[in-house]
Protein backbone atom coordinates (compact mmCIF):
# COMPACT_ATOMS: atom_id res chain seq x y z
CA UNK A 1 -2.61 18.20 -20.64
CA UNK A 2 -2.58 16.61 -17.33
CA UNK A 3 -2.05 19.65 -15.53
CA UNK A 4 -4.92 21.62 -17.20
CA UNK A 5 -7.17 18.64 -16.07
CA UNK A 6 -5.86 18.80 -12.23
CA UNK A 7 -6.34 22.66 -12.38
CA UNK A 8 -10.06 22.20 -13.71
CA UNK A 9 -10.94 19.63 -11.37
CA UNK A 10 -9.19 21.96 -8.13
CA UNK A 11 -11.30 24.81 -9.14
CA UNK A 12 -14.34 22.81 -9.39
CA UNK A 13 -14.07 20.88 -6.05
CA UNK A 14 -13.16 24.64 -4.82
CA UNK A 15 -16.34 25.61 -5.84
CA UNK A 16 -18.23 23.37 -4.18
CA UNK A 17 -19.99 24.11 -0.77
CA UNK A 18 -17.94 23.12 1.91
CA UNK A 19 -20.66 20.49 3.59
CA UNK A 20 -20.19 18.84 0.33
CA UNK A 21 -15.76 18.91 0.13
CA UNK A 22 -15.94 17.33 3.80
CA UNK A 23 -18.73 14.60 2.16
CA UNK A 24 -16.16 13.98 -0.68
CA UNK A 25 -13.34 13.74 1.05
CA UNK A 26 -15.20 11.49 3.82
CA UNK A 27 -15.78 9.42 1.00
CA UNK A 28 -12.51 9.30 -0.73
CA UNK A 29 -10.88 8.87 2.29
CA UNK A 30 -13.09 5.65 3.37
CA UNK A 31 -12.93 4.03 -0.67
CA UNK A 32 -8.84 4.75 -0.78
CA UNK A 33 -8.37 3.52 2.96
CA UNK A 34 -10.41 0.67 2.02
CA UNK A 35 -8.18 -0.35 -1.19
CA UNK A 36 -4.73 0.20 0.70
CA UNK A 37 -5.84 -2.08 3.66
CA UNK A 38 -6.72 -5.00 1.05
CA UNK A 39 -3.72 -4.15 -0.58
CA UNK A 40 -1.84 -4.67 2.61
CA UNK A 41 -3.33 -7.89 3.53
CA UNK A 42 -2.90 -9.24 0.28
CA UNK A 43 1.59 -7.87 0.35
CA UNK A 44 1.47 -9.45 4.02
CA UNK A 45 -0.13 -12.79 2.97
CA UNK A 46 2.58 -12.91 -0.08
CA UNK A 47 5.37 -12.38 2.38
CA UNK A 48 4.01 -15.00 5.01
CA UNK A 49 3.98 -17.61 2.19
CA UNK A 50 7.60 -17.11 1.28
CA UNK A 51 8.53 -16.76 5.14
CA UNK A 52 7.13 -20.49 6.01
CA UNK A 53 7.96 -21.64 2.07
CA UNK A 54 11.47 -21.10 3.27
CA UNK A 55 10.97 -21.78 6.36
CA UNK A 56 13.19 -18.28 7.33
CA UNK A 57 13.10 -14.46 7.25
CA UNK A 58 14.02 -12.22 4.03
CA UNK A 59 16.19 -10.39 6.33
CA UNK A 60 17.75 -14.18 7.66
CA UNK A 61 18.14 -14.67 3.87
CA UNK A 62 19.62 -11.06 3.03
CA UNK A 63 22.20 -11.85 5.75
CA UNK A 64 23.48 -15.13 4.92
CA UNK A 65 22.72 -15.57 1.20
CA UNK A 66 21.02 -17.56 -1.30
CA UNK A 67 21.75 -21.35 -0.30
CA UNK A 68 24.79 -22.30 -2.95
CA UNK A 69 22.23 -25.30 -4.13
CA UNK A 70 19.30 -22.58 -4.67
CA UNK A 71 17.35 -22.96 -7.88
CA UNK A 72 16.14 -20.71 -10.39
CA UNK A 73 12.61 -20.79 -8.44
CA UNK A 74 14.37 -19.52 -5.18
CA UNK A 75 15.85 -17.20 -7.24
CA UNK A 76 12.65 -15.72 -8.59
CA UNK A 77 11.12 -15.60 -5.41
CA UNK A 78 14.15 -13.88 -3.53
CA UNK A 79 13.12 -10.99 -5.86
CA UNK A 80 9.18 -11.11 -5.27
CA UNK A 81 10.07 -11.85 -1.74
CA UNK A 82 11.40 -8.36 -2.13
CA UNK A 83 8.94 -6.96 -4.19
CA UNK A 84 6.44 -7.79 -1.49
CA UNK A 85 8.19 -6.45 1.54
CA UNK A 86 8.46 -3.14 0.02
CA UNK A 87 4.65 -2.98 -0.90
CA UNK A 88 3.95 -4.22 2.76
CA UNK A 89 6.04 -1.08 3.63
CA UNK A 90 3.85 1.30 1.29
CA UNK A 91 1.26 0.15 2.30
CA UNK A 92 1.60 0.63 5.88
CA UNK A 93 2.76 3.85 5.32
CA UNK A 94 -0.37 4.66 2.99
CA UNK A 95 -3.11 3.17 5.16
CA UNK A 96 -1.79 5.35 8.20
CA UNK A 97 -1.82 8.57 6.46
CA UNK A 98 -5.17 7.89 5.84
CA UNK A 99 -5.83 7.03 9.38
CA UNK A 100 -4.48 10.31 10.39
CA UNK A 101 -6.97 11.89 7.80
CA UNK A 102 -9.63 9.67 8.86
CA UNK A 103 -9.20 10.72 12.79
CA UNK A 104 -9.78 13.92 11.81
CA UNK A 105 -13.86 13.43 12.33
CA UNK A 106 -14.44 11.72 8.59
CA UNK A 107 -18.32 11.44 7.67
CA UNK A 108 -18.26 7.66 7.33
């Protein structure tokens, strides 16, 4: 069903003039690039609060362990700790490819 959809909605946006593709792309472009930078700044602000929570890297912990005294809370926030690097990472990546799309002349 999904496919069906995506093919209807190609051929329509094929159809349309190309003034108007560029305009909604422009304008996909700018709301998506918009999203993944908040979405950044939020995955970077989660990862600076474990960093001075801890008072230490992920990668510092990653290399010498969970402390043998470590709690179920450190525990739980050794895995979001995680959870949030890796969405820092996709982000990045995201928001660039934009960027690239973007420096391309993008109505804003």
């Amino acid at each position: 069903m999904r496919t069906v959809a995506n093919e209807s909605i190609g051929n329509k946006f094929s159809s349309l003039p190309g003034e108007e593709k560029i305009s909604v792309i422009s304008h996909g472009v700018a709301l998506r690039l918009s999203e993944w930078k908040k979405r950044l700044f939020l995955a970077e602000s989660k990862v600076r609060f474990f960093q001075e929570k801890y008072n230490r890297s992920l990668a510092e912990l990653d290399t010498k362990g969970l402390p043998d005294d470590a709690d179920h809370e450190m525990h739980e926030d050794y895995i979001m700790w995680h959870h949030w690097t890796d969405a820092v990472k996709n982000a990045k990546k995201q928001v660039r490819d934009l960027e690239v799309i973007a420096a391309y002349g993008v109505q804003w």
